[in-house]
N, C-alpha and C. Protein backbone atom coordinates (compact mmCIF):
# COMPACT_ATOMS: atom_id res chain seq x y z
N UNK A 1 -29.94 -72.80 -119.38
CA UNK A 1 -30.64 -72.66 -118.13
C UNK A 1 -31.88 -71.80 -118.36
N UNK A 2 -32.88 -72.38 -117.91
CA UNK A 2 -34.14 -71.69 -117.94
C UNK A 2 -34.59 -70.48 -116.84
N UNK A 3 -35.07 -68.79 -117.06
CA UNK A 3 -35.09 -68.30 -116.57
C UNK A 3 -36.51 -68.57 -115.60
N UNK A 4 -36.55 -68.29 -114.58
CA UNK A 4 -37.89 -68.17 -113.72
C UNK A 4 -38.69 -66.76 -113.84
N UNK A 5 -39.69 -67.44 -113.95
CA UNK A 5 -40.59 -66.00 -113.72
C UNK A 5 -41.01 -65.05 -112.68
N UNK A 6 -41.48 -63.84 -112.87
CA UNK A 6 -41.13 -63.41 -111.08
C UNK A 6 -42.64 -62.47 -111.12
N UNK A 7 -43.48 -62.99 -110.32
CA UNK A 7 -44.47 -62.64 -109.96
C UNK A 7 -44.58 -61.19 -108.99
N UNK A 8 -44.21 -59.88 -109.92
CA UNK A 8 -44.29 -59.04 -108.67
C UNK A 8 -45.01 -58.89 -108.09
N UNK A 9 -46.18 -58.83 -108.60
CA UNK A 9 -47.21 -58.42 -107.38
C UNK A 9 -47.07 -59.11 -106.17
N UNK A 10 -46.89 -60.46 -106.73
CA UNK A 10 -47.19 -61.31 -105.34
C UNK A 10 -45.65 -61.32 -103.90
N UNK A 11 -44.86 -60.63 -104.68
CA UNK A 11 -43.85 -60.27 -103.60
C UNK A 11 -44.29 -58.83 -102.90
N UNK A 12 -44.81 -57.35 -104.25
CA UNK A 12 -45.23 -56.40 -103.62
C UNK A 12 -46.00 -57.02 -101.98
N UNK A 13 -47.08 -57.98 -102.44
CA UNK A 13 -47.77 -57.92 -101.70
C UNK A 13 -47.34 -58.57 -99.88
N UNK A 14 -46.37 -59.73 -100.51
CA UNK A 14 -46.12 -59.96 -98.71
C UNK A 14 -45.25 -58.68 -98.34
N UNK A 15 -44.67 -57.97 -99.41
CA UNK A 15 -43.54 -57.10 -98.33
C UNK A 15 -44.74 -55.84 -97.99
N UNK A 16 -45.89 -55.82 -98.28
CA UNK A 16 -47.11 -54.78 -97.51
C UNK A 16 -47.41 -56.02 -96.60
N UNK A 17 -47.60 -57.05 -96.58
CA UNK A 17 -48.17 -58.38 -95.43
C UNK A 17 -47.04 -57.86 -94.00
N UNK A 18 -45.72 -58.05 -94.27
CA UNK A 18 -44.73 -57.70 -93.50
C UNK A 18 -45.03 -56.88 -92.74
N UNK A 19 -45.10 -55.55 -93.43
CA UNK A 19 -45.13 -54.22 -92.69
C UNK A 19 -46.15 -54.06 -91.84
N UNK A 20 -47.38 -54.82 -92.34
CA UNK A 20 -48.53 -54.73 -91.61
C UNK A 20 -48.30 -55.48 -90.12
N UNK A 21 -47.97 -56.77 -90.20
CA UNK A 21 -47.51 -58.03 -89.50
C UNK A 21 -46.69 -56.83 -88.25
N UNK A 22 -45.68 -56.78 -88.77
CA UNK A 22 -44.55 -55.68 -88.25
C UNK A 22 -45.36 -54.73 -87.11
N UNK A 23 -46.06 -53.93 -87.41
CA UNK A 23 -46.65 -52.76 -86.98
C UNK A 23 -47.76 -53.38 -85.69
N UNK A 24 -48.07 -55.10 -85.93
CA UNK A 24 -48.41 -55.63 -84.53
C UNK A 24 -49.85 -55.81 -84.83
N UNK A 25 -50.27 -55.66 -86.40
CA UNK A 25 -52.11 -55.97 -85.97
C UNK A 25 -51.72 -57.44 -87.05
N UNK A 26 -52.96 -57.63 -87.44
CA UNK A 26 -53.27 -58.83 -88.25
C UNK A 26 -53.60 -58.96 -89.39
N UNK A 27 -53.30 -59.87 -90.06
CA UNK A 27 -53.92 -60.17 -91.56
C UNK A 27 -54.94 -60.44 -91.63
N UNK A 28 -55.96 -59.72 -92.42
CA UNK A 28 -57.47 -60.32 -92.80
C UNK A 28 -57.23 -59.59 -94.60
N UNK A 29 -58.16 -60.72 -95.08
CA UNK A 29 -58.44 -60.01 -96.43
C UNK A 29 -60.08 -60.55 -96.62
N UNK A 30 -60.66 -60.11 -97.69
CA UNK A 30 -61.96 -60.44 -98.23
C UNK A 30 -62.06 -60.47 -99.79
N UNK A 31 -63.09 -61.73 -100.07
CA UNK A 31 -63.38 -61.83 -101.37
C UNK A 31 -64.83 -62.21 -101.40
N UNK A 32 -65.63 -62.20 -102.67
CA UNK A 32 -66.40 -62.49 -102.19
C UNK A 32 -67.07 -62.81 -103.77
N UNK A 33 -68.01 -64.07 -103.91
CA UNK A 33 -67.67 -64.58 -104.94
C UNK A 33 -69.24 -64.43 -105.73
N UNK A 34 -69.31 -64.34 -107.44
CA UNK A 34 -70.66 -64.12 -108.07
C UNK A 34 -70.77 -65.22 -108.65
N UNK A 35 -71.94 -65.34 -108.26
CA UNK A 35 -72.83 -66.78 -109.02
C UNK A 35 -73.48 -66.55 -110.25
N UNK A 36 -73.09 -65.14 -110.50
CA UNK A 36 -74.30 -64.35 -111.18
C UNK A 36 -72.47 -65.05 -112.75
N UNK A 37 -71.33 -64.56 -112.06
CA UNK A 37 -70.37 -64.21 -113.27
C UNK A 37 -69.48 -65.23 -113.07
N UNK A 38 -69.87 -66.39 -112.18
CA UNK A 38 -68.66 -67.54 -111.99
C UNK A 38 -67.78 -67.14 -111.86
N UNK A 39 -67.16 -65.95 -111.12
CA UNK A 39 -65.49 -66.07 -110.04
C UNK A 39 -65.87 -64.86 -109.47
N UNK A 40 -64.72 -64.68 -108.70
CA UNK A 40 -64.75 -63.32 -107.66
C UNK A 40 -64.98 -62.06 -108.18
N UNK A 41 -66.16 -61.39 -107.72
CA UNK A 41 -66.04 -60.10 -108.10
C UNK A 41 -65.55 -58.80 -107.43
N UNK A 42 -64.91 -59.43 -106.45
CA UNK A 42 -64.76 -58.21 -105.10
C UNK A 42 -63.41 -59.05 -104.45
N UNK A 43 -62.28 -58.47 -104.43
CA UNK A 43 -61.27 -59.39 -104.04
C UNK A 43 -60.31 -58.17 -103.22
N UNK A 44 -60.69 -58.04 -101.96
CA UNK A 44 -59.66 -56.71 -100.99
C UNK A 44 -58.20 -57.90 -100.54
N UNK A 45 -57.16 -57.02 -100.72
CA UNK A 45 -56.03 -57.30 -100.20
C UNK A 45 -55.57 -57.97 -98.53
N UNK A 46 -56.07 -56.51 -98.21
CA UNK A 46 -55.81 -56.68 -96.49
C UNK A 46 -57.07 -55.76 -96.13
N UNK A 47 -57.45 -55.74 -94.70
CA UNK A 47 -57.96 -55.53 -94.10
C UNK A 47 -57.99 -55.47 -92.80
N UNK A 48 -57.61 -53.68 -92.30
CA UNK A 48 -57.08 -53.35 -90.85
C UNK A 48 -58.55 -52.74 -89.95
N UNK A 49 -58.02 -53.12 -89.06
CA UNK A 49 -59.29 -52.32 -88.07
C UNK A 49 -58.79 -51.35 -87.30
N UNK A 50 -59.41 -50.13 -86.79
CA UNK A 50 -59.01 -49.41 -85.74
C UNK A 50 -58.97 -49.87 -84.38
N UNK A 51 -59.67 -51.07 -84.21
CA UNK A 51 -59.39 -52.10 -82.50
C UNK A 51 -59.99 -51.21 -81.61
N UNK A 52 -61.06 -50.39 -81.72
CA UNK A 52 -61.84 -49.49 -81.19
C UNK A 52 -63.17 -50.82 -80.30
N UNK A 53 -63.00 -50.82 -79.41
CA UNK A 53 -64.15 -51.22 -78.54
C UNK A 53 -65.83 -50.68 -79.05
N UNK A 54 -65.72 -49.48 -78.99
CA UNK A 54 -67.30 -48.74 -79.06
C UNK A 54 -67.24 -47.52 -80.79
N UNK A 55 -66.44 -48.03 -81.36
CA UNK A 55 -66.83 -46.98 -82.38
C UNK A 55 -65.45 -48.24 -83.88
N UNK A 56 -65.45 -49.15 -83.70
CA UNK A 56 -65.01 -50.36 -84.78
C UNK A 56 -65.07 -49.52 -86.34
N UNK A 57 -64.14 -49.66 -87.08
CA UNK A 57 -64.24 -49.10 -88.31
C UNK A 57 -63.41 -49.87 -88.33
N UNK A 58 -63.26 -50.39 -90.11
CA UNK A 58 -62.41 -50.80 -90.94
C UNK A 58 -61.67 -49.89 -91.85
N UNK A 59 -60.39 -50.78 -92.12
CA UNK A 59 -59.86 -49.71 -93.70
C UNK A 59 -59.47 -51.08 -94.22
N UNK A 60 -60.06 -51.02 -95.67
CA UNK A 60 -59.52 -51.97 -96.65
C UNK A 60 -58.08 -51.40 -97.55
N UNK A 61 -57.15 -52.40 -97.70
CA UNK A 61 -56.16 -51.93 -98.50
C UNK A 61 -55.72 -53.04 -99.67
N UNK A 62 -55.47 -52.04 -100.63
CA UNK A 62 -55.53 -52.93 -101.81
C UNK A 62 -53.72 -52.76 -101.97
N UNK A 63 -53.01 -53.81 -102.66
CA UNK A 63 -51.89 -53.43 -103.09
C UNK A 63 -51.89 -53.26 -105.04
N UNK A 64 -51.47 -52.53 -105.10
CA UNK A 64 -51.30 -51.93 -106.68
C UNK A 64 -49.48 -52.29 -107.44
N UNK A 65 -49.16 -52.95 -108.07
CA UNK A 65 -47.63 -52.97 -108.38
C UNK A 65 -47.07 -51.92 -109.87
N UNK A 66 -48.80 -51.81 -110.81
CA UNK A 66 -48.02 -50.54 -111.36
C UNK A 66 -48.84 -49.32 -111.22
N UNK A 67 -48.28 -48.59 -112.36
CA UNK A 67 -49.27 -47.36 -112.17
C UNK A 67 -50.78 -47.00 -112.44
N UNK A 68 -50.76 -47.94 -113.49
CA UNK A 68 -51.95 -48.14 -113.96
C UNK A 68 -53.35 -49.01 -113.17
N UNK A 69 -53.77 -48.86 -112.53
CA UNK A 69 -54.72 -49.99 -111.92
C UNK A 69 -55.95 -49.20 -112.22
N UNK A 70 -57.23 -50.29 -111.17
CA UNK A 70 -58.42 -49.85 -111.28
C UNK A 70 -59.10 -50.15 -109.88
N UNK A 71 -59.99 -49.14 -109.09
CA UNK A 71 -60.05 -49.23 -107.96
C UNK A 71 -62.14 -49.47 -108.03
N UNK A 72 -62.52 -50.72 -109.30
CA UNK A 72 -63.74 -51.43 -108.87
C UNK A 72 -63.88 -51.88 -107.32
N UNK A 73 -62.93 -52.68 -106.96
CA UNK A 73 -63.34 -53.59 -106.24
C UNK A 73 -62.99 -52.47 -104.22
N UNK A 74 -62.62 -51.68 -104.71
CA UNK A 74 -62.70 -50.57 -103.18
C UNK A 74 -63.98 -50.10 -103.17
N UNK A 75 -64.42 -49.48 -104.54
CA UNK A 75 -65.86 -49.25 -104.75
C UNK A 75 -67.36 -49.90 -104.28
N UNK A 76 -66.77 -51.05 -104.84
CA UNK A 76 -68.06 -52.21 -104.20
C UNK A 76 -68.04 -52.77 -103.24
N UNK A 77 -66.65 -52.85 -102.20
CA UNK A 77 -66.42 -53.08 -101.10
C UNK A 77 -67.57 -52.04 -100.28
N UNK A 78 -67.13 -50.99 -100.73
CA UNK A 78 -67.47 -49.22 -99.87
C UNK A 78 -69.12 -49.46 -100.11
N UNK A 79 -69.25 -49.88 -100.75
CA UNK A 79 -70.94 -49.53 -101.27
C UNK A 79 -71.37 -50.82 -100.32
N UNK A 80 -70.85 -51.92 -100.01
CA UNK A 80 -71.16 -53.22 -98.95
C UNK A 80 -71.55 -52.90 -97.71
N UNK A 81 -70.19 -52.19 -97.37
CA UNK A 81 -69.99 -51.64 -95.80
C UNK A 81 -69.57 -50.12 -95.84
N UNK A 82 -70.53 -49.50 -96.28
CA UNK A 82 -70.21 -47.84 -96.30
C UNK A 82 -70.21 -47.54 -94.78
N UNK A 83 -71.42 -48.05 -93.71
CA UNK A 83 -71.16 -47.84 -92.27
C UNK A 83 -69.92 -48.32 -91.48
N UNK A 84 -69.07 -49.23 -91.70
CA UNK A 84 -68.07 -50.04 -91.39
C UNK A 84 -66.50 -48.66 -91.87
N UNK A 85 -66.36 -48.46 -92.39
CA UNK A 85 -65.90 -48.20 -92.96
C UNK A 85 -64.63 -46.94 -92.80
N UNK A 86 -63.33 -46.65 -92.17
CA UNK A 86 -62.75 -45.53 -91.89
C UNK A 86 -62.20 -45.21 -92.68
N UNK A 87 -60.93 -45.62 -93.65
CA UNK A 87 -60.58 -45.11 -94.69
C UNK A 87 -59.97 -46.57 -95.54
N UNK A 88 -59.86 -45.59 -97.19
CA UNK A 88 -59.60 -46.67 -97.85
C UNK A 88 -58.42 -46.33 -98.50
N UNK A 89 -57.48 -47.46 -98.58
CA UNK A 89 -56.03 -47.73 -98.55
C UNK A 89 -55.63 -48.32 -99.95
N UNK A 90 -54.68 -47.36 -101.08
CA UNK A 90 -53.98 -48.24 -101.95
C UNK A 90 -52.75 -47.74 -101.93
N UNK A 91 -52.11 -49.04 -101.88
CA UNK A 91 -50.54 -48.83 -101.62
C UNK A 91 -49.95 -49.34 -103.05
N UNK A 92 -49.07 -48.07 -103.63
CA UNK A 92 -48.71 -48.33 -104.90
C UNK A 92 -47.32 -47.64 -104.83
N UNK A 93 -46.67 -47.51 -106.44
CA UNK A 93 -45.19 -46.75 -106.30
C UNK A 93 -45.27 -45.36 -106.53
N UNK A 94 -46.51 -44.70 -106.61
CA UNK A 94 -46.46 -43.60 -106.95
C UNK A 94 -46.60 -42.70 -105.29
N UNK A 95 -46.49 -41.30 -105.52
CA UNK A 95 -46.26 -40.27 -104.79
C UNK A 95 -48.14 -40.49 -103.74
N UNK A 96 -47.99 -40.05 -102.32
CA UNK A 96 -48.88 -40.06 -102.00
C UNK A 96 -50.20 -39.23 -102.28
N UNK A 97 -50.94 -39.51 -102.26
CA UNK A 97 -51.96 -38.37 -102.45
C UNK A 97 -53.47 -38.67 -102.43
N UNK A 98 -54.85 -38.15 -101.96
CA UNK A 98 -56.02 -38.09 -101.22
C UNK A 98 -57.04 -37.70 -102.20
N UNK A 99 -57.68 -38.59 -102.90
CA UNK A 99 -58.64 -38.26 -103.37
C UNK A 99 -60.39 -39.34 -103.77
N UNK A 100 -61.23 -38.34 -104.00
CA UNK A 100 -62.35 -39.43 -103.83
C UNK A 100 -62.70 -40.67 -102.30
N UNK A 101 -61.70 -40.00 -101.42
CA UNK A 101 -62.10 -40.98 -99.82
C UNK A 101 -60.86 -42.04 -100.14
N UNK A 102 -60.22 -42.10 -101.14
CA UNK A 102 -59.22 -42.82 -101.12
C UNK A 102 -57.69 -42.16 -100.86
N UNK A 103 -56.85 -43.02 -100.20
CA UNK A 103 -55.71 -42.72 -99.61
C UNK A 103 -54.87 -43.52 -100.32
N UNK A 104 -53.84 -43.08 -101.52
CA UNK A 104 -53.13 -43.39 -102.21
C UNK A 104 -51.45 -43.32 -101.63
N UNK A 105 -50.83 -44.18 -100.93
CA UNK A 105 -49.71 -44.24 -100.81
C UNK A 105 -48.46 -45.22 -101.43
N UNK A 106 -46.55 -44.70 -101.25
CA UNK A 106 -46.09 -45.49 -101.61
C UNK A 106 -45.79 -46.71 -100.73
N UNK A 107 -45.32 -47.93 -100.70
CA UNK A 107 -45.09 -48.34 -99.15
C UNK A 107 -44.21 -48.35 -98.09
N UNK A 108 -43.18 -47.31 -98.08
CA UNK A 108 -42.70 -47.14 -97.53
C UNK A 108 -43.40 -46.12 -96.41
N UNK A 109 -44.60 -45.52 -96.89
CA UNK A 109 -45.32 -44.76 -95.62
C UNK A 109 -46.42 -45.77 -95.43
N UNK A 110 -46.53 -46.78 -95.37
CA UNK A 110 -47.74 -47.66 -94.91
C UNK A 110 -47.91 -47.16 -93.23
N UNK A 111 -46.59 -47.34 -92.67
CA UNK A 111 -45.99 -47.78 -91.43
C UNK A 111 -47.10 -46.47 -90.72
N UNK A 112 -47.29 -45.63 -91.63
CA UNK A 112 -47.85 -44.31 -90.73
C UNK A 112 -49.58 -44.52 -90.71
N UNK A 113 -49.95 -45.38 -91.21
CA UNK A 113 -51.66 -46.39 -91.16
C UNK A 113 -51.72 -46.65 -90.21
């Protein structure tokens, strides 16, 4: 019998889709593609709004499955829509913690976004 392969990320990522879903707002994500490098150079996860009438901000959130990642594409997001912009979200397995304008959590505290 042949074993299957198991794509974590892509489970990390609906069980952050869930929670979000859960909590009553909506799914949006963004990508956005170079002609310059033939594929995506900017690829955000999700994307929450504060639902503010007169003062609209976004937070982009990326999902991370190990420890190791790289946070290009929050960067060039931020540098797009630096005015847009309330806080920026990576949800990974490590311990929470605040640095560089980024908000590093595990996901079990998403729920508090």
């Amino acid at each position: 019998m042949e074993k299957l392969s198991l794509n974590q990320g892509m489970l990390y990522e609906n069980v952050v889709a869930q929670i979000i879903t859960a909590s009553g707002r909506k799914l949006y994500f963004y990508t956005r593609y170079s002609e310059k490098k033939h594929r995506n150079d900017i690829e955000i996860d999700f994307i929450i709004s504060n639902e503010s009438k007169t003062r609209f901000k976004i937070s982009p959130i990326e999902v991370e499955t190990s420890k190791n990642y790289t946070t290009s594409s929050l960067f060039a997001f931020r540098e797009i829509f630096k005015n847009s912009i309330d806080s920026q979200i990576i949800v990974h397995p490590k311990n929470y913690s605040k640095e560089n304008g980024i908000i590093r959590l595990p996901p079990y505290m998403l729920f508090l976004v």
